[in-house]
Protein backbone atom coordinates (compact mmCIF):
# COMPACT_ATOMS: atom_id res chain seq x y z
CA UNK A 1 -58.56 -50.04 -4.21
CA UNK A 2 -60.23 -51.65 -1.77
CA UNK A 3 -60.79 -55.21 -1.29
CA UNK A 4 -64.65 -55.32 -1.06
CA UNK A 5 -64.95 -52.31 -3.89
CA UNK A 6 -63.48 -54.63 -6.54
CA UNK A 7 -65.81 -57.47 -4.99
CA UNK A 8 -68.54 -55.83 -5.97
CA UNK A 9 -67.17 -54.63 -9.04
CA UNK A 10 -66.75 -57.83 -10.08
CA UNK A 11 -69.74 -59.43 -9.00
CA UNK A 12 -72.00 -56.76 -11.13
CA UNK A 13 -69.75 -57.58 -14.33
CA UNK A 14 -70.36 -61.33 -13.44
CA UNK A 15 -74.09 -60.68 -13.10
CA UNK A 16 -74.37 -58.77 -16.34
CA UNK A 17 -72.29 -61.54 -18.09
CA UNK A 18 -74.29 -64.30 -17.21
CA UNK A 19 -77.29 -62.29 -18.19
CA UNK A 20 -76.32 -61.95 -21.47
CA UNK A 21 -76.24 -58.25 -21.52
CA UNK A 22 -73.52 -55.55 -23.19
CA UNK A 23 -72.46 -52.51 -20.95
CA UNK A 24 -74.59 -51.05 -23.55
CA UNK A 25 -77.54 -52.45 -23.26
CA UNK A 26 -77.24 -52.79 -18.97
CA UNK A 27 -76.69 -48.61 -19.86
CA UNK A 28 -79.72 -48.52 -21.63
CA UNK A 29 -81.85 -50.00 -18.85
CA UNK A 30 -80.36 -48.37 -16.19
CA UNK A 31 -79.79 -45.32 -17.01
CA UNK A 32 -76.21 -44.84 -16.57
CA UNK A 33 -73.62 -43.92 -19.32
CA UNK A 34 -71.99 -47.11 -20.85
CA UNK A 35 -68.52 -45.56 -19.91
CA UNK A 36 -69.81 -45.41 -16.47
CA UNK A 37 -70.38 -49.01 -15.98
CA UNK A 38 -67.28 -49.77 -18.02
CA UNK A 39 -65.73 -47.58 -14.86
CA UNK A 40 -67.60 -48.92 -12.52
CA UNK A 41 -66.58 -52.66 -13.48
CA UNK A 42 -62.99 -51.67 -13.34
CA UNK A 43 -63.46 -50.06 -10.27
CA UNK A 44 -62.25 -46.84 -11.37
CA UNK A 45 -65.10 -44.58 -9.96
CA UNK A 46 -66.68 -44.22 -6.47
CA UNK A 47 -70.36 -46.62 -6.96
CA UNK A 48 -72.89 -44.46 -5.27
CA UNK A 49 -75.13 -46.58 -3.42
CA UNK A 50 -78.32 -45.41 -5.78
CA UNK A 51 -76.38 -46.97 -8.77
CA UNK A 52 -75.78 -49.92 -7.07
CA UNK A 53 -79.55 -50.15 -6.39
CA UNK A 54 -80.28 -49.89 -9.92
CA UNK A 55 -77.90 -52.01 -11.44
CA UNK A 56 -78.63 -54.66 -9.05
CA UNK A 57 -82.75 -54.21 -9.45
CA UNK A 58 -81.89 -54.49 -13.42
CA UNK A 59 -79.62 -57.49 -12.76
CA UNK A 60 -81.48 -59.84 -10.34
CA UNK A 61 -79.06 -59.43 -7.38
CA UNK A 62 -80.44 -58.55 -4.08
CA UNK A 63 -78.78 -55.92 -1.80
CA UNK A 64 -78.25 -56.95 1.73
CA UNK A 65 -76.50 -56.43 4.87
CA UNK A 66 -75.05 -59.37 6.69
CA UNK A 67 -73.34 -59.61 10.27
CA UNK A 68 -69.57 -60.30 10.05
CA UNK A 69 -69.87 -63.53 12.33
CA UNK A 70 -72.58 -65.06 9.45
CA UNK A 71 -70.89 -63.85 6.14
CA UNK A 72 -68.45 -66.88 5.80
CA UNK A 73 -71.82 -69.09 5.90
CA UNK A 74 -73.68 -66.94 4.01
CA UNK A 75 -70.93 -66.77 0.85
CA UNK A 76 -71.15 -71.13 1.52
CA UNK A 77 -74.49 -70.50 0.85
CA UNK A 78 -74.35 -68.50 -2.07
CA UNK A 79 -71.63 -70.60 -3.27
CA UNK A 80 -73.93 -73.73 -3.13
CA UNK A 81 -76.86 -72.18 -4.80
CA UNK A 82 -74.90 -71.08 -7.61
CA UNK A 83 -73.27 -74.68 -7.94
CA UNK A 84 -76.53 -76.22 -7.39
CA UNK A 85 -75.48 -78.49 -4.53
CA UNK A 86 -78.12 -80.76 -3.50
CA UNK A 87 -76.59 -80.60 -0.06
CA UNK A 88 -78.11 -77.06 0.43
CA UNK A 89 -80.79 -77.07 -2.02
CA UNK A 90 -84.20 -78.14 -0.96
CA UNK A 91 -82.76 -79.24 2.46
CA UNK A 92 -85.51 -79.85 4.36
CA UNK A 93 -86.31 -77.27 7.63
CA UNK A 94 -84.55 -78.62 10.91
CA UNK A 95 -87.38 -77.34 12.26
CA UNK A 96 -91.23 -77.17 11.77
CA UNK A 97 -94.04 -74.81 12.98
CA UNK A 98 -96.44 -76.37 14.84
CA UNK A 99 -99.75 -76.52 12.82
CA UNK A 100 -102.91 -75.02 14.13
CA UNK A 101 -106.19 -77.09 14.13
C-alpha cells in the first residue's frame, strides 16, 4: 500500500481515538458501515474522497492541500500544535498591518 494511504489511515484512527469514539459510534455519525471504517483504518479499501470528507467533518480534522516545498514546515507545525510548544503557539505576527485612522 501506499505510503501516504496508510498516513491517512492512520491519522483518522488517531483522530477517532483521541475523540473518544468506537468504529461504531464514528459509523453511526457518519454514515458508513462499522466494517468499513474498520477497512478503512487498516487500509484495506480504496477511501473515496466523499468519505474522507465526512469522517474528517465528524472528526475535527480539516482537509487541505499543501505545496510539496511547504509540507515539511507545515507537519513542524502540526507537530508543535499538537505538543503544545510555546515556541509556535501564540508567536506573535513578524509582521503587522498598518492601522487605518
Amino acid at each position: 500500500m501506499h505510503r501516504s494511504i496508510t498516513h491517512i489511515a492512520e491519522q483518522l484512527k488517531e483522530a477517532r481515538e483521541d475523540k473518544g469514539l468506537s468504529q461504531r459510534a464514528l459509523s453511526e455519525k457518519v454514515g458508513i458501515p462499522q466494517s468499513h471504517i474498520s477497512k478503512i483504518e487498516n487500509g484495506a479499501v480504496n477511501l473515496q474522497l466523499s468519505s474522507l470528507i465526512e469522517l474528517s467533518r465528524v472528526l475535527d480534522l480539516e482537509l487541505m492541500l499543501v505545496p510539496k516545498q511547504a509540507t515539511k514546515t507545515t507537519q513542524q507545525v502540526i507537530k508543535a500544535t499538537k505538543k503544545n510548544e510555546p515556541s509556535l503557539i501564540g508567536q506573535q505576527s513578524m509582521f503587522q498591518l498598518d492601522k487605518e485612522d
